[in-house]
N, C-alpha and C. Protein backbone atom coordinates (compact mmCIF):
# COMPACT_ATOMS: atom_id res chain seq x y z
N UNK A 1 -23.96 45.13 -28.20
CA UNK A 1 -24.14 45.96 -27.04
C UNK A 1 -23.59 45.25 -25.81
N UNK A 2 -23.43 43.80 -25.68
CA UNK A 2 -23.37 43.30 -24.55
C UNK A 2 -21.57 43.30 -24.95
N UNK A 3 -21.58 42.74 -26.12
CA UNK A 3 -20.25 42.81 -26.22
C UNK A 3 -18.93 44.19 -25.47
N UNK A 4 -19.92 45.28 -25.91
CA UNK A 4 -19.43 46.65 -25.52
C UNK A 4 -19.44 46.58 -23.82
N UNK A 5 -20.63 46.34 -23.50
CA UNK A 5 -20.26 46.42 -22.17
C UNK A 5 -19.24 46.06 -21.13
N UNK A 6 -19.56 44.21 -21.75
CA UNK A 6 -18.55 43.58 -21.16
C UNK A 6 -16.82 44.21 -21.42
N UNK A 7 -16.83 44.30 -22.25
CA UNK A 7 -15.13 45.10 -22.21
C UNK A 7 -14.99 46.46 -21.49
N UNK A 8 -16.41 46.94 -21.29
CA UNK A 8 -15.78 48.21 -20.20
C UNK A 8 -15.83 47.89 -19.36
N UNK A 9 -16.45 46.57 -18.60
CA UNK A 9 -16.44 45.75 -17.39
C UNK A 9 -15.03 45.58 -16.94
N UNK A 10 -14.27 44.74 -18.30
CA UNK A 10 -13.45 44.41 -17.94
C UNK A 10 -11.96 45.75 -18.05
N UNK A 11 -12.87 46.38 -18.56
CA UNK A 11 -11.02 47.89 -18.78
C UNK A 11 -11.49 48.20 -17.43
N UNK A 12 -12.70 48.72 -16.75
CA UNK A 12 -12.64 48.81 -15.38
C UNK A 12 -12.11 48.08 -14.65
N UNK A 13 -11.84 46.75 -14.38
CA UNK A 13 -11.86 46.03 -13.64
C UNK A 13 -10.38 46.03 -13.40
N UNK A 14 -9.58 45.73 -14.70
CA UNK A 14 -8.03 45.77 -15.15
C UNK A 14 -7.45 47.29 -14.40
N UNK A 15 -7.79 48.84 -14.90
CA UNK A 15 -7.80 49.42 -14.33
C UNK A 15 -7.79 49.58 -12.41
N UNK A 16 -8.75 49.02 -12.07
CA UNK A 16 -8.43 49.02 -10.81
C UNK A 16 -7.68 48.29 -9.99
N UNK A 17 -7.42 47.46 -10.98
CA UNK A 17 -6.14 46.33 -10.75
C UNK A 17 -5.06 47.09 -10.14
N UNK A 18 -4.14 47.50 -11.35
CA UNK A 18 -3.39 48.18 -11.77
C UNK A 18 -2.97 49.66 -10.59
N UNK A 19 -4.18 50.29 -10.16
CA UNK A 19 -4.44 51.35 -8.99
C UNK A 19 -3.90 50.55 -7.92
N UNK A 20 -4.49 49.36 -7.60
CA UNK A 20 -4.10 48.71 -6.57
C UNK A 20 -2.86 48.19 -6.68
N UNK A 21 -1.78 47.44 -7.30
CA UNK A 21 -0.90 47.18 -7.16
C UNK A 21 -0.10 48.64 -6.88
N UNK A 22 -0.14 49.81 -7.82
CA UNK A 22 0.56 50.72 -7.91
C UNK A 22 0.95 51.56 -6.90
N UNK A 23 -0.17 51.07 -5.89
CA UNK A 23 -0.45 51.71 -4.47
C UNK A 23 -0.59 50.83 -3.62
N UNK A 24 0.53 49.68 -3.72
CA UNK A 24 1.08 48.90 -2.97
C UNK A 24 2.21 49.76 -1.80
N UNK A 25 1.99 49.10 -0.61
CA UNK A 25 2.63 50.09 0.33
C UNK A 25 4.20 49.53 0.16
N UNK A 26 4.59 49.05 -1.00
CA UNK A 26 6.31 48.78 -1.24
C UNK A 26 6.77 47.75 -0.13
N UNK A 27 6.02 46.94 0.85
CA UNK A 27 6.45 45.80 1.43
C UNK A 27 6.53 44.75 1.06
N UNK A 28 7.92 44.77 -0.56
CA UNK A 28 8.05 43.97 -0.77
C UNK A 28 9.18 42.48 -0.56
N UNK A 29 9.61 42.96 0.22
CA UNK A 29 10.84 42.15 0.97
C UNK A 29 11.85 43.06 -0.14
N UNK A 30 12.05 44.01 -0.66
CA UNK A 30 13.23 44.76 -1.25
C UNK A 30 13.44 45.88 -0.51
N UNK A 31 14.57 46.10 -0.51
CA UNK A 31 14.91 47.39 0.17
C UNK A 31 14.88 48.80 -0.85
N UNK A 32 14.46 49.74 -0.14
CA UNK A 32 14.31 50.99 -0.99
C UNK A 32 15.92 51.66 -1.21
N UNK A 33 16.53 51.51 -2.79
CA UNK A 33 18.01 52.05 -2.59
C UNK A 33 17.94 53.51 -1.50
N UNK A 34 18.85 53.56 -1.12
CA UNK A 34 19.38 54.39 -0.18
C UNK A 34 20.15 55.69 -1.14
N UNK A 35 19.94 56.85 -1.19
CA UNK A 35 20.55 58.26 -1.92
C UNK A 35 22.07 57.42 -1.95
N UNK A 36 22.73 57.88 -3.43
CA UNK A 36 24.39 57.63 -2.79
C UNK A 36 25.11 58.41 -2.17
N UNK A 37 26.23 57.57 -1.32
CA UNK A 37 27.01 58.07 -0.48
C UNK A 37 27.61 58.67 -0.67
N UNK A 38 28.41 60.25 -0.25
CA UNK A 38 29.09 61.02 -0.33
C UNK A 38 30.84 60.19 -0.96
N UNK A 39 30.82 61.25 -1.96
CA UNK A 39 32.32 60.50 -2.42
C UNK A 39 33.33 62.02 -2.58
N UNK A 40 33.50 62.59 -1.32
CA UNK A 40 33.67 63.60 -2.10
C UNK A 40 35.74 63.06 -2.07
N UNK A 41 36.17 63.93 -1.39
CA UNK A 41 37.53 63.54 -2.17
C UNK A 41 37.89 62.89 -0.63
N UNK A 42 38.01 63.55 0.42
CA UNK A 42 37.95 62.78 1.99
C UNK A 42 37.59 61.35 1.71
N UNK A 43 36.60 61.04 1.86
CA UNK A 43 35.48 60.17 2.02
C UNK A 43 36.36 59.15 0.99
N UNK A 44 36.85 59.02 -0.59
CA UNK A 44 37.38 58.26 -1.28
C UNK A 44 38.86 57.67 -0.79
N UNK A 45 39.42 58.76 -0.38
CA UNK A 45 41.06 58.62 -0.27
C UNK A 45 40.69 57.67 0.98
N UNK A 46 39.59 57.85 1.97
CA UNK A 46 39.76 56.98 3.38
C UNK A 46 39.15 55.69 3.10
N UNK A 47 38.69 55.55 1.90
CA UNK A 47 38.16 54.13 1.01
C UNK A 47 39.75 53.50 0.91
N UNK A 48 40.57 54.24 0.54
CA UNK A 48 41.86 53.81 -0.41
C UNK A 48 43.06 53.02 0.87
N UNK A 49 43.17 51.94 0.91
CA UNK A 49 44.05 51.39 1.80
C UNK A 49 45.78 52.35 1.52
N UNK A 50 46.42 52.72 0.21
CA UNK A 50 46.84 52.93 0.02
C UNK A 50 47.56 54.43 0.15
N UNK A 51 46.36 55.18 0.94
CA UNK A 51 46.06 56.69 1.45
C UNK A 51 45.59 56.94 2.69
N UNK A 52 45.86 55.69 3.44
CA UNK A 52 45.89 56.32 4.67
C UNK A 52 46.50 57.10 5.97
N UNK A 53 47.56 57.31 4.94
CA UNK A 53 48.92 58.33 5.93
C UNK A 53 48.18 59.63 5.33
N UNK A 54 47.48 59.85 3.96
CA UNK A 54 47.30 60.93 3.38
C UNK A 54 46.44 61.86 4.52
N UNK A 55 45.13 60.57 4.45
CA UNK A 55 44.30 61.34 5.45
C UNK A 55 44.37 61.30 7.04
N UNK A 56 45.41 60.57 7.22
CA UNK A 56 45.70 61.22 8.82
C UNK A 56 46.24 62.08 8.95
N UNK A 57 47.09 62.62 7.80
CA UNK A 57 47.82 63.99 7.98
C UNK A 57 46.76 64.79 7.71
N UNK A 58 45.76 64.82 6.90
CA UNK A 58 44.56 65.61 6.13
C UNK A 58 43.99 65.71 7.94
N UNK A 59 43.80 64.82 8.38
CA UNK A 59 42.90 65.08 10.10
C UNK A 59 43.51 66.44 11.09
N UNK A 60 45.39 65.55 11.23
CA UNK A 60 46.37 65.93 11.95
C UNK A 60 46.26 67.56 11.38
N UNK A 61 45.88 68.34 10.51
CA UNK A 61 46.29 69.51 9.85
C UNK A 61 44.91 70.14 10.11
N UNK A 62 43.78 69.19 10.10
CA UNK A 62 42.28 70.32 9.92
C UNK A 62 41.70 70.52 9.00
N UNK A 63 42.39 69.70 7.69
CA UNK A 63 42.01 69.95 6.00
C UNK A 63 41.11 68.87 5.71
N UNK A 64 40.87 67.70 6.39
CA UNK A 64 40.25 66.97 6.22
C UNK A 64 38.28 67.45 5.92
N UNK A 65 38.21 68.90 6.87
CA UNK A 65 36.70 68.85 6.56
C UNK A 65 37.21 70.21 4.86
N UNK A 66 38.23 70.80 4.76
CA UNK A 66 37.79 71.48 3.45
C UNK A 66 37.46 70.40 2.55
N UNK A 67 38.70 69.47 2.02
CA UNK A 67 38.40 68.25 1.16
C UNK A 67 36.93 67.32 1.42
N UNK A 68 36.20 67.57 1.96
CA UNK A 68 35.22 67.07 2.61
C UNK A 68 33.88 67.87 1.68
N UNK A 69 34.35 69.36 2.14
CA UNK A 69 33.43 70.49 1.51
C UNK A 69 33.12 71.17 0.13
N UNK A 70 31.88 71.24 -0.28
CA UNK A 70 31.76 71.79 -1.58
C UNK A 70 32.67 72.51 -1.74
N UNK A 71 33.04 72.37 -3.49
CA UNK A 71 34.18 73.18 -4.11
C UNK A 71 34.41 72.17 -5.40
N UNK A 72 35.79 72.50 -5.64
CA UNK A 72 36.76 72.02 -6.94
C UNK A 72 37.79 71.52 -7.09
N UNK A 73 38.45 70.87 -6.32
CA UNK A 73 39.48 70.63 -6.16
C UNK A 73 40.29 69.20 -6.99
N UNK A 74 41.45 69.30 -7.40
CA UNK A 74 42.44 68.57 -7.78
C UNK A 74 43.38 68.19 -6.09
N UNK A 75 43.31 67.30 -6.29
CA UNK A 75 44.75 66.50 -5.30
C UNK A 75 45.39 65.74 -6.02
N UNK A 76 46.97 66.10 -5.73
CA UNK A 76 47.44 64.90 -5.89
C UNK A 76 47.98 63.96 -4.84
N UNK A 77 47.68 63.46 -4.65
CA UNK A 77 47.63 62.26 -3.28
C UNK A 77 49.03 61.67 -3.56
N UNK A 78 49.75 61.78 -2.34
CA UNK A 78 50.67 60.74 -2.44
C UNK A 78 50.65 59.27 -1.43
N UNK A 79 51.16 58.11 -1.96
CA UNK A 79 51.11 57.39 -1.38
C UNK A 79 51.53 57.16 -0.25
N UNK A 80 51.09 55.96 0.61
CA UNK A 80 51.86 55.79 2.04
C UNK A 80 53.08 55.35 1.52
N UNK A 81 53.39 54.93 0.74
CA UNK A 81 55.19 54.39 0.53
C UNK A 81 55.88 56.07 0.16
N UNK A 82 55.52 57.01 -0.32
CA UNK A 82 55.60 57.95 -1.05
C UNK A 82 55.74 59.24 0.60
N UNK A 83 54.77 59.07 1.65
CA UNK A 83 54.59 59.24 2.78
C UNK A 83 55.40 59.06 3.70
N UNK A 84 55.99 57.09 3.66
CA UNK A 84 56.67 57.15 4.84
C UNK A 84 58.41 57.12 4.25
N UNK A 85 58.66 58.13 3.10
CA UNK A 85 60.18 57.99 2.40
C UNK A 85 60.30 59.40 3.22
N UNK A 86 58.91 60.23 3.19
CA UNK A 86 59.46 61.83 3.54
C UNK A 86 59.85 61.61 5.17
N UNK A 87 59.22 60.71 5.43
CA UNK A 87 59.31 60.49 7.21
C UNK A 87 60.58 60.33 7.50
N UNK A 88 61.16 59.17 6.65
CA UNK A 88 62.61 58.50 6.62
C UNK A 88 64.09 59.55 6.37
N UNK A 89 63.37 60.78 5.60
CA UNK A 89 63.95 61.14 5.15
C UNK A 89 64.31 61.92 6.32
N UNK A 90 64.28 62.65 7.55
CA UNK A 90 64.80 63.62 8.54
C UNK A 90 64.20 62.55 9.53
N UNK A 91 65.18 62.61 9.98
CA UNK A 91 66.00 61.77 11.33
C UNK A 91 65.32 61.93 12.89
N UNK A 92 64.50 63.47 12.92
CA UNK A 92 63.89 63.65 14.00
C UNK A 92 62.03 63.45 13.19
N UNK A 93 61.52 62.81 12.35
CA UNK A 93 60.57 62.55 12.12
C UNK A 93 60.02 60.86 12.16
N UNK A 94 59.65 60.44 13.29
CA UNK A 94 59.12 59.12 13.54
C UNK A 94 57.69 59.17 12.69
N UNK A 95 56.95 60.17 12.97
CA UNK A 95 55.58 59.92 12.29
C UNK A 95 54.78 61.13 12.08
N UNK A 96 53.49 61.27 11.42
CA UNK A 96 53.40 62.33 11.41
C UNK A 96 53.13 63.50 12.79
N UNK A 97 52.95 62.91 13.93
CA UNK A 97 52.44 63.92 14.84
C UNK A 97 54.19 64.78 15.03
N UNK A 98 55.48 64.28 14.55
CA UNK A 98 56.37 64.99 14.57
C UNK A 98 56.64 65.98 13.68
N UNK A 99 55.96 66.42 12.79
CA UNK A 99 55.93 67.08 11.73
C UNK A 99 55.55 68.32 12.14
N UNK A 100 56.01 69.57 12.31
CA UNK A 100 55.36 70.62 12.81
C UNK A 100 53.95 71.02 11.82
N UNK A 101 53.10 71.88 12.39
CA UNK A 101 52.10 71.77 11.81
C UNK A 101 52.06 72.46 10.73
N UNK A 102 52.57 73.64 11.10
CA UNK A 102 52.43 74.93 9.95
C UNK A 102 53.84 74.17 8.66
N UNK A 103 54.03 73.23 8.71
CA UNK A 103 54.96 72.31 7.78
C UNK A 103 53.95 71.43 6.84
N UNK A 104 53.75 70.82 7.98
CA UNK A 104 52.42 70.13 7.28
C UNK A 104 51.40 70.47 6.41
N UNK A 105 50.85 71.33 7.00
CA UNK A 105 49.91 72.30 6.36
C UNK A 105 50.19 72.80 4.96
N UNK A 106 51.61 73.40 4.74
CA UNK A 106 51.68 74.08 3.53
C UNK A 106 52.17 72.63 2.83
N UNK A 107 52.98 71.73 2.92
CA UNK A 107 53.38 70.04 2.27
C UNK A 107 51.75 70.23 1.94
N UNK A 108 50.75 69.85 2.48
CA UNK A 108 49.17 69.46 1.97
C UNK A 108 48.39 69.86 1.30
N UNK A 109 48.63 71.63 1.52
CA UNK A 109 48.08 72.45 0.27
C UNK A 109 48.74 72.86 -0.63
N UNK A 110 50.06 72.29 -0.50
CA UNK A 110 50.67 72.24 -1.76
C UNK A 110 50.65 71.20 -2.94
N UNK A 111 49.71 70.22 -2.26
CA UNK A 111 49.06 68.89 -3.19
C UNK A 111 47.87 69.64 -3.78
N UNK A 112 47.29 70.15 -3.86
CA UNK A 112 45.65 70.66 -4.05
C UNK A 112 45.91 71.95 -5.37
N UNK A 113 44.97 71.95 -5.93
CA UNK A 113 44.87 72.32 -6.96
C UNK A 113 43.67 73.46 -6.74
N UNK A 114 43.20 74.09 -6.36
CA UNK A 114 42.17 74.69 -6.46
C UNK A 114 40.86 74.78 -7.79
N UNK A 115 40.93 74.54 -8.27
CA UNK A 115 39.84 73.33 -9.38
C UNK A 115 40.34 71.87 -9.96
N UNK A 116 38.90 71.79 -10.70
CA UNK A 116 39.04 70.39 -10.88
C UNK A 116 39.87 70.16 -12.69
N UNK A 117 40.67 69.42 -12.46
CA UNK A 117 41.55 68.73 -13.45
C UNK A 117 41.81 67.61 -14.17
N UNK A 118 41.18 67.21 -14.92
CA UNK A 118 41.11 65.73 -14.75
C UNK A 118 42.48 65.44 -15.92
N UNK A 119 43.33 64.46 -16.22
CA UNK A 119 44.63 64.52 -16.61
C UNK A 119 43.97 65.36 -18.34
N UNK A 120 43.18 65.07 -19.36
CA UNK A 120 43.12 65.50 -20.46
C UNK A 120 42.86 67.14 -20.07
N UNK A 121 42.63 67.40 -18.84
CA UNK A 121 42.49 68.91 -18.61
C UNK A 121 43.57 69.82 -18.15
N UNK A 122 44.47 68.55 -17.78
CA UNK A 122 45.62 69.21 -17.14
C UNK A 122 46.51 70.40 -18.03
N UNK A 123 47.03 69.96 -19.25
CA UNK A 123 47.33 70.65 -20.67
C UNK A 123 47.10 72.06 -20.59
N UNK A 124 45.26 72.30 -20.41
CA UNK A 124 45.19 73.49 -20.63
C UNK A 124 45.02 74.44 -19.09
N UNK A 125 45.11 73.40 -18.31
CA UNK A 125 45.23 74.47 -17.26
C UNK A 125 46.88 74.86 -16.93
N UNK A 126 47.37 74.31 -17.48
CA UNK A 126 48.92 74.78 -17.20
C UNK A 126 49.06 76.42 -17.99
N UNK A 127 49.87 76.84 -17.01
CA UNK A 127 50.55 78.23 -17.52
C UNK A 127 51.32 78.00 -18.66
N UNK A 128 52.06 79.23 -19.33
CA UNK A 128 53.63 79.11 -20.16
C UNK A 128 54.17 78.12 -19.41
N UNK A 129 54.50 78.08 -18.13
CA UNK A 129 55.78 77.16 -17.54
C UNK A 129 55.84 76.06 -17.88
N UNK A 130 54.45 75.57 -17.86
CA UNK A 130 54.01 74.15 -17.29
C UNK A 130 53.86 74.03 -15.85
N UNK A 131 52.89 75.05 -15.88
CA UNK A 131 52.81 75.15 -14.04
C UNK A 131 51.22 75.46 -13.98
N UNK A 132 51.17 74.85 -12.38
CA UNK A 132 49.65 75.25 -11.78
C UNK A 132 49.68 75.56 -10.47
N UNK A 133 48.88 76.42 -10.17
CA UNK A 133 48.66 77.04 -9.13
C UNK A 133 48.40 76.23 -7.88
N UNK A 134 48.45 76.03 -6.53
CA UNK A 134 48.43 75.06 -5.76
C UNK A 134 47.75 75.93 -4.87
N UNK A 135 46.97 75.47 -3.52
CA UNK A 135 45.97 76.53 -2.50
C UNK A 135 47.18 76.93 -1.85
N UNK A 136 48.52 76.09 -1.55
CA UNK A 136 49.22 76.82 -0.52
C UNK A 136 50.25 78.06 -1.02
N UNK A 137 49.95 78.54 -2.48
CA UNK A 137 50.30 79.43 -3.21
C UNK A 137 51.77 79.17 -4.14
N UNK A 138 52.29 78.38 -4.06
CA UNK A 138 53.45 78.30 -5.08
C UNK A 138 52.71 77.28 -6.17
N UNK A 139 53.67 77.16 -6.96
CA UNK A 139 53.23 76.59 -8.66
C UNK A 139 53.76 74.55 -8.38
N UNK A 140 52.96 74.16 -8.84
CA UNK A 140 53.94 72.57 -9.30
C UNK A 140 53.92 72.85 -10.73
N UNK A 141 55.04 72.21 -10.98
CA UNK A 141 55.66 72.09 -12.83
C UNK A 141 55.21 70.70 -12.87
N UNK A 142 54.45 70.56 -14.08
CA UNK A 142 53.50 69.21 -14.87
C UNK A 142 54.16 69.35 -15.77
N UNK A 143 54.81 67.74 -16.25
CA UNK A 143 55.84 67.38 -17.67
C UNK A 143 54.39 66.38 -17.70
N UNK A 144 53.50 66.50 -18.77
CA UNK A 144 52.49 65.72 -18.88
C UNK A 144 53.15 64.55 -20.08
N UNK A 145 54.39 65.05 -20.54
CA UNK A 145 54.90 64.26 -21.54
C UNK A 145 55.39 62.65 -20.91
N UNK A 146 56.00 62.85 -19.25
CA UNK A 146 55.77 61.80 -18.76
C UNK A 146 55.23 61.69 -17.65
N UNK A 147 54.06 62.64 -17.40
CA UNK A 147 53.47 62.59 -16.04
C UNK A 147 54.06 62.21 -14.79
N UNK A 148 55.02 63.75 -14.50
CA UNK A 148 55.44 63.55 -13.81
C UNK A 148 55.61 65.17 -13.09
N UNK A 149 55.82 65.42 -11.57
CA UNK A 149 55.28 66.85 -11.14
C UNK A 149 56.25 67.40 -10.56
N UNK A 150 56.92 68.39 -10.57
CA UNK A 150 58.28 68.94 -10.33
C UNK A 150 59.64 68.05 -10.53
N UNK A 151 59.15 67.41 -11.62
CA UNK A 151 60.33 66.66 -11.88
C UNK A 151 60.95 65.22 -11.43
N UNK A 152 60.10 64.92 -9.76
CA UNK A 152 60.40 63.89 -8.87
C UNK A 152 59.31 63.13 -8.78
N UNK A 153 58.20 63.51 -8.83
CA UNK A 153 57.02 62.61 -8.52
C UNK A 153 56.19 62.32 -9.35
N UNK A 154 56.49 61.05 -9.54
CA UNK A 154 55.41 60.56 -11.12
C UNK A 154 53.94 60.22 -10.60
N UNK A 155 52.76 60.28 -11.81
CA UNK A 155 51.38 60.14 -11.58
C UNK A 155 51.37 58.75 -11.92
N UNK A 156 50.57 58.08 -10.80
CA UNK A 156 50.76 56.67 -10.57
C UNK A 156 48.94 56.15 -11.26
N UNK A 157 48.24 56.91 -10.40
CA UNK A 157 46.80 56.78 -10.92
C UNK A 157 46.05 58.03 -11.57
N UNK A 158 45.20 58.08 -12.54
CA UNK A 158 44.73 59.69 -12.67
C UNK A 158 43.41 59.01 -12.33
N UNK A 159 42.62 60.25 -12.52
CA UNK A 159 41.20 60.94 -12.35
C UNK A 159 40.13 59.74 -11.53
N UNK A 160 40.78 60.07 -10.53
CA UNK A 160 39.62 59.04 -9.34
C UNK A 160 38.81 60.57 -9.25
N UNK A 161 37.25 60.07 -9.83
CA UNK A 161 36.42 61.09 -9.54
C UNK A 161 35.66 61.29 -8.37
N UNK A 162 35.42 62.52 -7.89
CA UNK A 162 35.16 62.82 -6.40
C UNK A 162 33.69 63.80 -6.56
N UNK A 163 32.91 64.04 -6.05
CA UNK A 163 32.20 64.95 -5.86
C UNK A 163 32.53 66.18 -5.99
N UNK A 164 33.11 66.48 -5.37
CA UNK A 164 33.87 67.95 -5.17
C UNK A 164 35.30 68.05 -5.70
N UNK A 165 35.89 67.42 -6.79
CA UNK A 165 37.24 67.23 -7.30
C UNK A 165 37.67 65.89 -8.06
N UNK A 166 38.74 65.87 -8.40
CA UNK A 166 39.21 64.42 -8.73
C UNK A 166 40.58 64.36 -8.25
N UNK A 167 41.28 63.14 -8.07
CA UNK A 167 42.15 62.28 -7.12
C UNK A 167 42.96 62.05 -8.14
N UNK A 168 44.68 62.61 -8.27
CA UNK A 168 45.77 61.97 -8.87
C UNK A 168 46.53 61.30 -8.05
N UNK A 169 46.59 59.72 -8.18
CA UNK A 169 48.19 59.35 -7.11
C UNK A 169 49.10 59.69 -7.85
N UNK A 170 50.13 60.09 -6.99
CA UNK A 170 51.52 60.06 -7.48
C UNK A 170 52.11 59.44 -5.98
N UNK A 171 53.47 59.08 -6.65
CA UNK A 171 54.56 58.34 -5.72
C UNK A 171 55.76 59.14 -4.81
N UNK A 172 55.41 60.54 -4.95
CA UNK A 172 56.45 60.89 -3.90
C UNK A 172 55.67 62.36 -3.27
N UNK A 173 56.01 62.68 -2.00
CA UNK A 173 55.26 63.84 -1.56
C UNK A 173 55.99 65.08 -1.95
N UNK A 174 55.46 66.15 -3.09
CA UNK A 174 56.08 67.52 -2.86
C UNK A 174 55.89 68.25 -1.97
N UNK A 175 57.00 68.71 -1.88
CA UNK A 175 57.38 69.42 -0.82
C UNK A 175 57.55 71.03 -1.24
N UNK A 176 57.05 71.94 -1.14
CA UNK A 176 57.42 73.54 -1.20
C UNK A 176 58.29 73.89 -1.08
N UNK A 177 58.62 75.41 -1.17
CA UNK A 177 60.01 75.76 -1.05
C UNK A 177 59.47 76.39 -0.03
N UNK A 178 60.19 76.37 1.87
CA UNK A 178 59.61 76.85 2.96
C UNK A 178 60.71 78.09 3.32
């Protein structure tokens, strides 16, 4: 009998232990993780040293808060070397604020994909052509045989995943037919 007791002495006792630590007010010299940070496709590319002509043109245009915003999206990002060849390339373009806008604009949504793609998905989102639909409404042609997108611009990195999309580099900027 005493035996019995004493062990409910002690499951009480353990028990209230246990209450008390559990309902410790967390001042434990650790920090409480913080929610993670937005990664949506903005937010990554301005991580990327390598994309930062992308998203000053993404600012310079106003597209910076769609890519920002819930949705689906595919980009294919081109690089700043990839960036400053189109610059080089016309004689009255020093940088991007020389770029007219409504130029710009369709060059940017002609990177974008309107869902998400990740390269093993690319396959079946292609048409007969080998084409996909782009937001600024014409098609890019995908040779996935050597990943490469109207023929000129090869995929340098695939599927940087984003919140709201995933991130292809490629090395040269397409350009639309204007």
């Amino acid at each position: 009998m005493k035996t019995t007791h004493y062990f409910k002495q002690l499951a009480l006792l353990l028990s209230l232990s246990l209450i008390t630590i559990s309902c410790n007010n967390d001042d434990d010299g650790y920090d409480t993780p913080e929610e993670p940070q937005s990664t949506t496709i903005t937010a990554l590319a301005s991580e990327s040293d390598d994309l930062s002509i992308l998203v000053s043109a993404l600012q310079a245009a106003g597209l910076d808060s769609t890519l920002d915003s819930e949705g689906s999206f595919t980009v294919f990002a081109p690089t700043n070397a990839a960036f400053q060849a189109l610059l080089d390339s016309k004689a009255d373009w020093s940088g991007l604020g020389d770029i007219p806008l409504d130029v710009l604009i369709n060059v940017l949504t002609y990177h974008v994909v309107p869902a998400r793609a990740y390269d093993k998905d690319l396959a079946g989102a292609l048409d007969s052509n080998n084409e996909l639909p782009t937001a600024q409404g014409q098609n890019v042609m995908v040779d996935l045989s050597n990943l490469t997108i109207n023929e000129n611009s090869t995929i340098v990195g695939v599927n940087t995943n984003a919140t709201n999309g995933v991130i292809h580099v490629i090395d040269n900027v397409l350009v639309p037919t204007l």
